[in-house]
N, C-alpha and C. Protein backbone atom coordinates (compact mmCIF):
# COMPACT_ATOMS: atom_id res chain seq x y z
N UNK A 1 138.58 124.16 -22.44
CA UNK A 1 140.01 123.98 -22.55
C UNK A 1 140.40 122.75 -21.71
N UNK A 2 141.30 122.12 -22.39
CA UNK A 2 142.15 121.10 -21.33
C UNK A 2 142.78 121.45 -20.49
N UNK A 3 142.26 120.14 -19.31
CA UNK A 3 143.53 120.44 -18.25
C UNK A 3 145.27 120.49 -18.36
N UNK A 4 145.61 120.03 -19.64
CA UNK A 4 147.10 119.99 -19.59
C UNK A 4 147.08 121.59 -20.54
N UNK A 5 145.99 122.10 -21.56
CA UNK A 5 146.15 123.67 -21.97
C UNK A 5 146.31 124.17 -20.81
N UNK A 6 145.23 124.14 -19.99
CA UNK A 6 145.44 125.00 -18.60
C UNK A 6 146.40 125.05 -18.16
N UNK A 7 146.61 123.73 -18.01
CA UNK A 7 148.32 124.07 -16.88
C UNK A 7 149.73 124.39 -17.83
N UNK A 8 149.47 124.34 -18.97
CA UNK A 8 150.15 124.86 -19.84
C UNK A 8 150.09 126.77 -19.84
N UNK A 9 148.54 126.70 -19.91
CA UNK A 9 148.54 128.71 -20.09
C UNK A 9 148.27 129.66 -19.05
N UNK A 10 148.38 128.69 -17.48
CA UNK A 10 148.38 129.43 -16.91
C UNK A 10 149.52 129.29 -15.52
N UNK A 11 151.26 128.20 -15.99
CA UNK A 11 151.82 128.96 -15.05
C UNK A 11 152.85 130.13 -15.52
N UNK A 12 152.98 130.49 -14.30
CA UNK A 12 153.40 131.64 -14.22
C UNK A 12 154.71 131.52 -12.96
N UNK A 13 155.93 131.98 -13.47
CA UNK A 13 156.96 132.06 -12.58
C UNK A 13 157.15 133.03 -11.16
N UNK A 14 157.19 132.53 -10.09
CA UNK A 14 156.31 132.44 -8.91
C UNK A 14 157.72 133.20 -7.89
N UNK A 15 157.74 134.06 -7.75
CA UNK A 15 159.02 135.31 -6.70
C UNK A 15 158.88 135.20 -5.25
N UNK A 16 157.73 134.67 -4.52
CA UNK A 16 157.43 135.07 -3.16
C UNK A 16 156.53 133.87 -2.79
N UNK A 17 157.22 133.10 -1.75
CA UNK A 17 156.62 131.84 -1.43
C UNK A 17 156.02 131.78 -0.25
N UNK A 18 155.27 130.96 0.00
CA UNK A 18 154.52 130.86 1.37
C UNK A 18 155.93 129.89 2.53
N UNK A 19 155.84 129.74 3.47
CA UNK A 19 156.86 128.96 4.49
C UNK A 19 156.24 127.75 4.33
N UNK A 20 155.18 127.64 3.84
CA UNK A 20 154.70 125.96 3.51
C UNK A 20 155.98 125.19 3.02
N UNK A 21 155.78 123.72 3.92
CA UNK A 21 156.51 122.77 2.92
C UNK A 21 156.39 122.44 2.09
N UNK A 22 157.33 121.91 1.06
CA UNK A 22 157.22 121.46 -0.20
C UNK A 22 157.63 119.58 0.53
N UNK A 23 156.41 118.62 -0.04
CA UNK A 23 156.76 117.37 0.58
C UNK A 23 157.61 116.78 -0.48
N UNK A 24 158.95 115.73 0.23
CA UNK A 24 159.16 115.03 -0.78
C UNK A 24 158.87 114.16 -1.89
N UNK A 25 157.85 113.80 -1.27
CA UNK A 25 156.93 112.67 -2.20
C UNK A 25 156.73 113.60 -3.42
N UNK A 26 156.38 115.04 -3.15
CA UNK A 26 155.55 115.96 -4.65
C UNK A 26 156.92 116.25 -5.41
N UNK A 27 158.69 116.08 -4.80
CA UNK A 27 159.35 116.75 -5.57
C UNK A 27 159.90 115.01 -6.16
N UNK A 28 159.21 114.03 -5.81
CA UNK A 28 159.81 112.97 -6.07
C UNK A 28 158.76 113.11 -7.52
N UNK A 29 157.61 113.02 -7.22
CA UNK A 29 156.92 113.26 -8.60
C UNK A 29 157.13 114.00 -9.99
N UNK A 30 157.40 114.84 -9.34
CA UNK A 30 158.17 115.75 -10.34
C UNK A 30 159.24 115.41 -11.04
N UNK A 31 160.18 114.76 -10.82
CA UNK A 31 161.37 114.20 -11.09
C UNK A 31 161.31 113.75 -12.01
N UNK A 32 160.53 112.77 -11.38
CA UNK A 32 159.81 111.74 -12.59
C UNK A 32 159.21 112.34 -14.20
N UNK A 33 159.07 113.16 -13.77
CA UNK A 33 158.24 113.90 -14.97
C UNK A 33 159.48 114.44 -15.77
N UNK A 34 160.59 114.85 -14.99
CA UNK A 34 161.87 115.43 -15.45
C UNK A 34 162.35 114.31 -16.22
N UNK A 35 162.26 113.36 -15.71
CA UNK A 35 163.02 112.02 -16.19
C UNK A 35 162.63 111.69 -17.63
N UNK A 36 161.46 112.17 -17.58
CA UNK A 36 160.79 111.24 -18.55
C UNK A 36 160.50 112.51 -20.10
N UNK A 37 161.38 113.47 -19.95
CA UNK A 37 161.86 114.71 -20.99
C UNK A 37 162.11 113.67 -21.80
N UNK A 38 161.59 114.60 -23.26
CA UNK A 38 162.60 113.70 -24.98
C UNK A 38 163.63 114.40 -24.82
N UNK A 39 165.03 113.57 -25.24
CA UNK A 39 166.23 113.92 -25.55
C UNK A 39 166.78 112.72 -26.69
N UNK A 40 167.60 113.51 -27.92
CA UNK A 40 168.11 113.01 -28.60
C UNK A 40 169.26 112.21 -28.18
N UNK A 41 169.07 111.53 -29.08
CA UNK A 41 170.28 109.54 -28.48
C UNK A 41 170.08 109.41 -26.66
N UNK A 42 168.93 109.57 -26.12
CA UNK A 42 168.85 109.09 -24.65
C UNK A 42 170.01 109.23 -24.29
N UNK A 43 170.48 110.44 -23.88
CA UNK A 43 171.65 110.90 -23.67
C UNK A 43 171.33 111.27 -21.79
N UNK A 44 170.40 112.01 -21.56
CA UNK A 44 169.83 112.51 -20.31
C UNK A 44 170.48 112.95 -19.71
N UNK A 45 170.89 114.33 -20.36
CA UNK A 45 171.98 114.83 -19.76
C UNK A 45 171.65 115.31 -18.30
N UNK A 46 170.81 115.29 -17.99
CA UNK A 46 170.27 116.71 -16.41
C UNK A 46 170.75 115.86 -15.74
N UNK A 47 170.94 116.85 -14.60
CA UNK A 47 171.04 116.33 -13.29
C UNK A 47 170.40 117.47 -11.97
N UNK A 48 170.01 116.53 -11.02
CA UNK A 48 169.34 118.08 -10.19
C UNK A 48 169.97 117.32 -9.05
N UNK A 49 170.40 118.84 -8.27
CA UNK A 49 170.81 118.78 -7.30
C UNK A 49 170.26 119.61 -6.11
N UNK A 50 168.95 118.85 -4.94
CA UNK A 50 168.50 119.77 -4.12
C UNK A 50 169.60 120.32 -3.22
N UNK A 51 169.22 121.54 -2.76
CA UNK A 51 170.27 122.51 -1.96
C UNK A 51 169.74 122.35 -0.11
N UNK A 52 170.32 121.24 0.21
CA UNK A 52 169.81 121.71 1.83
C UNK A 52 170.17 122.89 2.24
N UNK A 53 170.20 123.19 3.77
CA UNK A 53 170.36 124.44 4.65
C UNK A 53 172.10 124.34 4.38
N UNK A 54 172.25 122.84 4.97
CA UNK A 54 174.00 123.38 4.97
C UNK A 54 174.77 123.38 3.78
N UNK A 55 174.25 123.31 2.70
CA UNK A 55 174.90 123.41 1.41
C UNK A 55 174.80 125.02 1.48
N UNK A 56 173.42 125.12 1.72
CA UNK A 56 173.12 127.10 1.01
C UNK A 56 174.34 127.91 2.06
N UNK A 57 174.04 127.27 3.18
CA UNK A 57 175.00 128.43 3.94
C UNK A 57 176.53 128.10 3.63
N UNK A 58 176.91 127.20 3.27
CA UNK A 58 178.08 127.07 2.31
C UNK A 58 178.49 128.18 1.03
N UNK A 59 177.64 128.26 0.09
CA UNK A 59 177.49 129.18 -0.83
C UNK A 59 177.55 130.77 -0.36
N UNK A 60 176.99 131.17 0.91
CA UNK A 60 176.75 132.33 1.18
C UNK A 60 178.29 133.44 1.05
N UNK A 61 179.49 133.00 1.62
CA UNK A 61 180.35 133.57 0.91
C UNK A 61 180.34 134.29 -0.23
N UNK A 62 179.45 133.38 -0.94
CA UNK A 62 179.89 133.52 -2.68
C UNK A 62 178.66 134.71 -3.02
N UNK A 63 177.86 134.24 -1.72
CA UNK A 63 176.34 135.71 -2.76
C UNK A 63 176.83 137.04 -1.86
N UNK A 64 177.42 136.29 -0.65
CA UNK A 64 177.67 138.30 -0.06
C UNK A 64 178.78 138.87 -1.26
N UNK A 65 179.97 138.06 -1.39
CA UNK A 65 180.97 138.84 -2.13
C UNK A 65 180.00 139.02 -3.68
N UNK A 66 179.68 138.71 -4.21
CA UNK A 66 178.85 139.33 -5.21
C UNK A 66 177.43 140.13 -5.17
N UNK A 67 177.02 140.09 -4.32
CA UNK A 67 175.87 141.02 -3.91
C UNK A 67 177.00 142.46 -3.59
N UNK A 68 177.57 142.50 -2.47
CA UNK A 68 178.76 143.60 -2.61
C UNK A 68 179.58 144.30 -3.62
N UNK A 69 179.85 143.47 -4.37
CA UNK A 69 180.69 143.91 -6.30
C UNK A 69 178.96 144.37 -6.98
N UNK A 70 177.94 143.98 -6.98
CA UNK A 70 177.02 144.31 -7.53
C UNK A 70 176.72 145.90 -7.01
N UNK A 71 176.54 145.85 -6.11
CA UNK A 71 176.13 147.01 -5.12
C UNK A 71 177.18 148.04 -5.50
N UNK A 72 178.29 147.58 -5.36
CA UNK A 72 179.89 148.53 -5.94
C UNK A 72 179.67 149.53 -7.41
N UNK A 73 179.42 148.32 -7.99
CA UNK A 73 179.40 148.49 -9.58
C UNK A 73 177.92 149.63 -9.71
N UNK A 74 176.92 149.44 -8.95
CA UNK A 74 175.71 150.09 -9.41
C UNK A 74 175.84 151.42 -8.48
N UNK A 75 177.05 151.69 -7.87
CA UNK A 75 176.61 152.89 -6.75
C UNK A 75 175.40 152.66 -6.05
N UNK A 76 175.05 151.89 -5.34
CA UNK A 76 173.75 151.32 -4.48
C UNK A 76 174.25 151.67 -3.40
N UNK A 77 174.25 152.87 -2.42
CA UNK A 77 174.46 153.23 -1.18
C UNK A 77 173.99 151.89 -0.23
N UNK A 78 172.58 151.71 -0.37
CA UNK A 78 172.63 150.41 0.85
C UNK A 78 172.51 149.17 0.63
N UNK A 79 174.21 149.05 0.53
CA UNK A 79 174.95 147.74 0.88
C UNK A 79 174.40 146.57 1.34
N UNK A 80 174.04 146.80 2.67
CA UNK A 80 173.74 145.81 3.35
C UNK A 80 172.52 145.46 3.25
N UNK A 81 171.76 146.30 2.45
CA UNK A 81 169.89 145.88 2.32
C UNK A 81 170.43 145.37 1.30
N UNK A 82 170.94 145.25 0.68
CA UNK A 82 171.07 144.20 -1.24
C UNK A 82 171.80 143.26 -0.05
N UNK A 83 172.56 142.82 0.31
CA UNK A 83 173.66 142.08 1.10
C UNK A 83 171.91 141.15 1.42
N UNK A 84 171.36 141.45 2.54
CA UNK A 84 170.35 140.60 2.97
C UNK A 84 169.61 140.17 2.29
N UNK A 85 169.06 140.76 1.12
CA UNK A 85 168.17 140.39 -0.44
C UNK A 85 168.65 139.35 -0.32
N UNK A 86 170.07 139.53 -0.82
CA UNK A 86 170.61 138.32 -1.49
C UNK A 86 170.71 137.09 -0.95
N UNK A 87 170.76 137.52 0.66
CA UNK A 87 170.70 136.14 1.71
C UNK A 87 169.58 135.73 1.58
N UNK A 88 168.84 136.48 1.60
CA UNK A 88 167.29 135.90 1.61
C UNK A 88 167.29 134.79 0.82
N UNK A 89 167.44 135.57 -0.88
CA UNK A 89 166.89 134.50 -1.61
C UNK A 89 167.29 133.40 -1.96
N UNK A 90 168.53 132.68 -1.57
CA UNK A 90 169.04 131.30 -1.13
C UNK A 90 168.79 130.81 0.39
N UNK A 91 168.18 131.80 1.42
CA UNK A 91 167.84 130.88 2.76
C UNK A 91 166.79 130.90 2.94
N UNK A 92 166.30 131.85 2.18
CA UNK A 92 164.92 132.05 2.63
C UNK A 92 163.54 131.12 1.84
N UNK A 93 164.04 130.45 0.85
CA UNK A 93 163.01 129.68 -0.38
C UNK A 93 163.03 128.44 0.08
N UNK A 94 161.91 127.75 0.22
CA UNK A 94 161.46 126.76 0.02
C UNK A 94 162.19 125.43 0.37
N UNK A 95 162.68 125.29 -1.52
CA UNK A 95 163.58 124.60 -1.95
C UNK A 95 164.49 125.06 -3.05
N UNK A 96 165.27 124.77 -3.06
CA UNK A 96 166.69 125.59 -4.55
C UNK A 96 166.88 123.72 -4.89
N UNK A 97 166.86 123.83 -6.70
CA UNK A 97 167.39 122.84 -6.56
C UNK A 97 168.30 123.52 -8.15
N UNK A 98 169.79 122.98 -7.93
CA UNK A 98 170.70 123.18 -9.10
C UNK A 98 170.61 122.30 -10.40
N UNK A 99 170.42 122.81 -11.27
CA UNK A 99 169.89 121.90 -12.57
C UNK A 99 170.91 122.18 -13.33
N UNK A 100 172.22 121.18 -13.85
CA UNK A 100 173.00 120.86 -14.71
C UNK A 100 172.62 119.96 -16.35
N UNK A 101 173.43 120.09 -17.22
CA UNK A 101 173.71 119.83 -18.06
C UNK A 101 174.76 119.15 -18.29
N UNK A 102 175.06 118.19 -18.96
CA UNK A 102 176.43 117.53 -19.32
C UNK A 102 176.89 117.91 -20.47
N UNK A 103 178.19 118.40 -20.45
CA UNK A 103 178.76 119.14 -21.65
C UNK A 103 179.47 117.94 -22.01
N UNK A 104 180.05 118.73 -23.07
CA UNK A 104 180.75 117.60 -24.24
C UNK A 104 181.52 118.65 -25.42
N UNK A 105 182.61 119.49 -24.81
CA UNK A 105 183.46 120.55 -25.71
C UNK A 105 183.65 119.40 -26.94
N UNK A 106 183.76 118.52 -27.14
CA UNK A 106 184.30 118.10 -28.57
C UNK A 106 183.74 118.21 -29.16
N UNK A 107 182.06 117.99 -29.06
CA UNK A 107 180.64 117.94 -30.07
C UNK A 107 179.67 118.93 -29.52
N UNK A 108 180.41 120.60 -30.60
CA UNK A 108 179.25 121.45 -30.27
C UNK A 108 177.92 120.96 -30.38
N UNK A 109 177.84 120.25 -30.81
CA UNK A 109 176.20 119.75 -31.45
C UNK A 109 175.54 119.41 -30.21
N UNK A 110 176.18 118.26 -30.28
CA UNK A 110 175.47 117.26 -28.79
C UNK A 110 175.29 118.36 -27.51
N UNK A 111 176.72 119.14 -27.64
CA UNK A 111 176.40 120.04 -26.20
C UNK A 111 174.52 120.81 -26.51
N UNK A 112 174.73 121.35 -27.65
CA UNK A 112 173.42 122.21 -28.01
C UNK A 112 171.93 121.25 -27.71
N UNK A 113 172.13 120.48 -28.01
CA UNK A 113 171.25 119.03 -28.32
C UNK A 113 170.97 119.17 -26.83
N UNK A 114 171.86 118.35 -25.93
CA UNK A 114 171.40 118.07 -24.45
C UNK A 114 171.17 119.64 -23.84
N UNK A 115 171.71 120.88 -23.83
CA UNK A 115 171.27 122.11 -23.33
C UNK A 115 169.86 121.72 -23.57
N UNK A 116 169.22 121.50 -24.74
CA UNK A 116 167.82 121.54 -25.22
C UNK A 116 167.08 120.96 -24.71
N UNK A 117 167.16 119.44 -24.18
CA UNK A 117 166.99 118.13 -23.94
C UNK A 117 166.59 118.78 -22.33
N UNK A 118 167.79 119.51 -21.66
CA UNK A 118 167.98 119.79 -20.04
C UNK A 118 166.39 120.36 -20.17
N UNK A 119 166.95 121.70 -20.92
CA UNK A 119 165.81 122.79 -20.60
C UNK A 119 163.99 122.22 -20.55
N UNK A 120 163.80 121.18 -21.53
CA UNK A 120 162.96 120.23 -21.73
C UNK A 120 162.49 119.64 -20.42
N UNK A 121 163.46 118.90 -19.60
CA UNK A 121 163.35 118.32 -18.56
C UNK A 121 162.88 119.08 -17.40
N UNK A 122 163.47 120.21 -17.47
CA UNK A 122 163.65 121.19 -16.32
C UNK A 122 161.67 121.72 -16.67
N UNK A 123 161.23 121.78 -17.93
CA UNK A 123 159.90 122.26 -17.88
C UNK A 123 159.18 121.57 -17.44
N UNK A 124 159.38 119.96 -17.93
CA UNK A 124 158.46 119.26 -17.48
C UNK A 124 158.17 119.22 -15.79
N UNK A 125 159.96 119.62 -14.72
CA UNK A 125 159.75 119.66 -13.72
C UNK A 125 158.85 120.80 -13.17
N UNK A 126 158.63 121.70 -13.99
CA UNK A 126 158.26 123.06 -13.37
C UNK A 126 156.50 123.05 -13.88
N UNK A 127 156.10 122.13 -14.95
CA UNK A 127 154.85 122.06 -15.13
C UNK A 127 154.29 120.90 -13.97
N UNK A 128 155.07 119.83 -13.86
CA UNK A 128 154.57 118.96 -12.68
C UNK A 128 154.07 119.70 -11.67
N UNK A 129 154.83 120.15 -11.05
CA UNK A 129 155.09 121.13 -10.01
C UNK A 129 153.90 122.21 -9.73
N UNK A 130 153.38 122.65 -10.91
CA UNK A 130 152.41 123.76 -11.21
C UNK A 130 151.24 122.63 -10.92
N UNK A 131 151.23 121.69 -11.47
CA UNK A 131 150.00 120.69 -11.38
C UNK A 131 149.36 120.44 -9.67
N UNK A 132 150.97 120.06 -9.08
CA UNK A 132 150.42 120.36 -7.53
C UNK A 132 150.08 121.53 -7.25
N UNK A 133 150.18 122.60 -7.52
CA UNK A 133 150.09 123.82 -6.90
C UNK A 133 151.71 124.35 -6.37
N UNK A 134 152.30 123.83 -6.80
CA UNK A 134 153.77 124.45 -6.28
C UNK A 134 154.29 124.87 -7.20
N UNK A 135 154.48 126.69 -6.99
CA UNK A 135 155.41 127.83 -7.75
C UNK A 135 156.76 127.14 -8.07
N UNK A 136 157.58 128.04 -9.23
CA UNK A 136 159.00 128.00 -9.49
C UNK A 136 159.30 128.98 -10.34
N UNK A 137 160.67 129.11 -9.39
CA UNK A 137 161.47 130.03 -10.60
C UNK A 137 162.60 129.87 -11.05
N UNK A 138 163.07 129.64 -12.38
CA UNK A 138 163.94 129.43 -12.24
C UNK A 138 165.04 130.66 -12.49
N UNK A 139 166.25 131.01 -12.16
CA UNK A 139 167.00 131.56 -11.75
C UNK A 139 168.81 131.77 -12.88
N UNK A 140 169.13 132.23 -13.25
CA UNK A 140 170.21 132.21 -13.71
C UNK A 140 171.11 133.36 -13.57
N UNK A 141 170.95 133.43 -12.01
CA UNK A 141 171.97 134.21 -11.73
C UNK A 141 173.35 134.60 -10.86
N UNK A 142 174.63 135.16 -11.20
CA UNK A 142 175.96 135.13 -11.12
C UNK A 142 175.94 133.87 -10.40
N UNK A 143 175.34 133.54 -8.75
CA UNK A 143 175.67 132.57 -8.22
C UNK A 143 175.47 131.45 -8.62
N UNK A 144 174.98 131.29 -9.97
CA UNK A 144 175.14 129.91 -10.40
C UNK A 144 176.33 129.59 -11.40
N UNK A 145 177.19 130.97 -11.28
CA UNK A 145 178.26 130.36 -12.60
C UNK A 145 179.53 130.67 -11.19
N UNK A 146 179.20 131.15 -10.56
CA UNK A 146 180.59 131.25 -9.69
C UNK A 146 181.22 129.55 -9.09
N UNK A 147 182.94 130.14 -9.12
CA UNK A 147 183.41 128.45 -9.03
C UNK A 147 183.47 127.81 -7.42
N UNK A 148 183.04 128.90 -6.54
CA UNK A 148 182.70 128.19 -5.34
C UNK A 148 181.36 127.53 -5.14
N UNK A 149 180.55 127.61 -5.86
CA UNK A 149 179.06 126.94 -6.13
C UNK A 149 179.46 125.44 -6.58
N UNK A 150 180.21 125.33 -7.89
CA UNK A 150 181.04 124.30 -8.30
C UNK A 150 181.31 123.38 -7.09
N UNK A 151 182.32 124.29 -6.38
CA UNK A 151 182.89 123.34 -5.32
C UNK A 151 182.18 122.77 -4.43
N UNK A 152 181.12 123.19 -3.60
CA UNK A 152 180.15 123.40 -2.54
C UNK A 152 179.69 121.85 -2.71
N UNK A 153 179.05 121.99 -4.14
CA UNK A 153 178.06 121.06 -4.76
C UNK A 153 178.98 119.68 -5.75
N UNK A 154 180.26 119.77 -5.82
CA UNK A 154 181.05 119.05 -6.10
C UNK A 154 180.20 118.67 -7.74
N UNK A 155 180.32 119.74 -8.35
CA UNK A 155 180.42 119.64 -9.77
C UNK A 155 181.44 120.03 -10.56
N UNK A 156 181.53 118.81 -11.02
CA UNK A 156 183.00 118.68 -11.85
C UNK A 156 182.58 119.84 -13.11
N UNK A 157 183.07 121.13 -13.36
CA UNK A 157 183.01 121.74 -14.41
C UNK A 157 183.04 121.61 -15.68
N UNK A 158 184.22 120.40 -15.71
CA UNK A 158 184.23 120.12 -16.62
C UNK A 158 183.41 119.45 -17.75
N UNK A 159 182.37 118.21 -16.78
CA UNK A 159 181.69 117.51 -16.98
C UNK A 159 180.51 118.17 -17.43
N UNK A 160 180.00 119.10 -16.30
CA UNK A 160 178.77 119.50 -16.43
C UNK A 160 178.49 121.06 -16.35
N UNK A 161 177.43 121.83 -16.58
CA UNK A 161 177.44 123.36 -16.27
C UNK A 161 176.02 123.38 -16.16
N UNK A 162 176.13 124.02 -14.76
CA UNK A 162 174.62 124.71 -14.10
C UNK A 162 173.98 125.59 -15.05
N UNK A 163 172.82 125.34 -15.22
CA UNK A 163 172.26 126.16 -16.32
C UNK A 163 171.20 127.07 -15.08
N UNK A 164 171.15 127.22 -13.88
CA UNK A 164 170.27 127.63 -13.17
C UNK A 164 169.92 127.08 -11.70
N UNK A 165 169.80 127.54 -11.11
CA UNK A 165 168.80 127.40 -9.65
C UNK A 165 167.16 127.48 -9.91
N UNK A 166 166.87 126.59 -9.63
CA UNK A 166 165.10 126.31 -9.61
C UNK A 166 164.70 126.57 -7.81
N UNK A 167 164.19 127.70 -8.12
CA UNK A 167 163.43 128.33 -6.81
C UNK A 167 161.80 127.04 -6.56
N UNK A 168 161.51 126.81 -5.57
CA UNK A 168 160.59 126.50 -5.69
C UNK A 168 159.62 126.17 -4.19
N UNK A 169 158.30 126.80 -4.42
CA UNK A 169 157.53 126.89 -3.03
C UNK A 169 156.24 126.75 -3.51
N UNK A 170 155.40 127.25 -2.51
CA UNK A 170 154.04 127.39 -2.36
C UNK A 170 153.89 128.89 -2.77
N UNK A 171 153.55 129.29 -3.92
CA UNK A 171 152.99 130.86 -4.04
C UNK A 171 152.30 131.60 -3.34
N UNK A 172 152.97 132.63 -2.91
CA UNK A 172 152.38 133.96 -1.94
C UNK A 172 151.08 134.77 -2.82
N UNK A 173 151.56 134.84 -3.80
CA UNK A 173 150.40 135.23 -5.11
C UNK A 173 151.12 134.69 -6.36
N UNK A 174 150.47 134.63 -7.61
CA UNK A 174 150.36 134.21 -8.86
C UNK A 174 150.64 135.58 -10.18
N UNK A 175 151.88 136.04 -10.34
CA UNK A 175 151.43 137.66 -11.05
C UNK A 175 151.29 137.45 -11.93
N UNK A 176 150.20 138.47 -12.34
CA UNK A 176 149.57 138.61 -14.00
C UNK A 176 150.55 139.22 -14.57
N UNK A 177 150.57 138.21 -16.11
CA UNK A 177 151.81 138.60 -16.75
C UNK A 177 150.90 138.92 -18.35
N UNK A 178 151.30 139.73 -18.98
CA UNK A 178 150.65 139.85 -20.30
C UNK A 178 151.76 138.97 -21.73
N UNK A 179 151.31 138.00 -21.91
CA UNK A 179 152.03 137.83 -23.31
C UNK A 179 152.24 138.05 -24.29
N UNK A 180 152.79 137.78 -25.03
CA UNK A 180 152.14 138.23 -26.79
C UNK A 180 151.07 137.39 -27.28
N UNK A 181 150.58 138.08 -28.37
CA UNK A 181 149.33 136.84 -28.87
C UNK A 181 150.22 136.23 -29.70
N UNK A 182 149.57 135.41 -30.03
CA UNK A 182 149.42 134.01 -31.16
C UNK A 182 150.04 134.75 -32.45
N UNK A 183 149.42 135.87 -32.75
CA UNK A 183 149.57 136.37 -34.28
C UNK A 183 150.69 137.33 -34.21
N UNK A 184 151.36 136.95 -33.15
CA UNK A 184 152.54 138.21 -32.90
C UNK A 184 154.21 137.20 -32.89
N UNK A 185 153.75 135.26 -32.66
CA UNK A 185 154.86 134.89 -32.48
C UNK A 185 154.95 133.83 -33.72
N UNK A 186 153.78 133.28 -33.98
CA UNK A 186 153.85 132.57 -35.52
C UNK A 186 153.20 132.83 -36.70
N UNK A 187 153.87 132.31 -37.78
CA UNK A 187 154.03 132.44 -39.22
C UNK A 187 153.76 131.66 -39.96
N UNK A 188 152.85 131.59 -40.68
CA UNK A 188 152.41 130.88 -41.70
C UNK A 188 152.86 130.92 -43.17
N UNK A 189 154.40 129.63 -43.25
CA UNK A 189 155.07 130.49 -44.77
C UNK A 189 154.50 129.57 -45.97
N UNK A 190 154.16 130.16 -47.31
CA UNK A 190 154.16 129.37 -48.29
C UNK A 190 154.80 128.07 -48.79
């Protein structure tokens, strides 16, 4: 098998990171690889935005009051153990970096087009990434659609919409995941 099959069939989205650094030089590489996604009419819509310390603790408002409404909503007696989860997993990772899209309400198309184009980009960052040995996950959750995240990170809403937080570290372990086969996802039509 090839090395790009390989690193194609064997990453795997990565929950629990080592405190290792992630160097800039490897997330500068990566970028690059992001950069260099196909997108229709070279439009390039992405944009990534790494999350330092004082951005995340900026946001934290926004994950206690929703870690709390979560906890509310599910009858989860302990509060404050989801409350710290949730701190964790914006202070505690690596690196977070926010991956946008550029919208365009006038032309459903184009919006669909560059969503496609992003998601494209965003793989190539997460296969680079695998090539060094550095995990990712990416993330799409409440705290990336809430409008104090917006603000924090000074994304114009209008312009653009976070499609996710990209977790990303050194893997604590690698979990075995079972897929479907081959003969379970394509079709051979007349």
């Amino acid at each position: 098998m090839s090395i790009v099959q390989n690193l194609l069939n064997s990453r795997r989205s990565i929950y629990h990171f080592t405190e290792q650094k992630v160097k800039s030089s490897d997330l500068e590489i990566a970028f690059e690889a992001a950069s260099n996604a196909p997108c229709h009419k070279q439009t390039h819509p992405w944009n990534y935005y790494v999350l330092g310390d004082e951005t995340r603790k900026k946001i934290l408002p926004a994950v206690i009051s929703l870690s709390k409404n979560k906890a509310i909503n599910n009858k989860d007696e302990e509060n404050t153990s989801s409350v710290n989860r949730a701190i964790s997993k914006i202070m505690d990772v690596p690196v977070i970096i926010a991956v946008t899209t550029k919208l365009s309400p006038e032309d459903s198309f184009r919006e669909e087009e560059d969503y496609a184009a992003t998601v494209c980009s965003l793989h190539n960052l997460v296969l680079s990434l695998w090539d060094m040995g550095i995990g990712s996950q990416w993330s799409t959750g409440s705290i990336t659609r809430h409008p104090l995240t917006y603000t924090v990170l000074e994304i114009n809403n209008e312009l653009e919409k976070i499609v996710g937080f990209l977790k990303v570290g050194y893997p604590k372990n690698i979990p075995e995941k079972q897929k479907k086969k081959v003969s379970e996802i394509r079709k051979f039509l007349p």
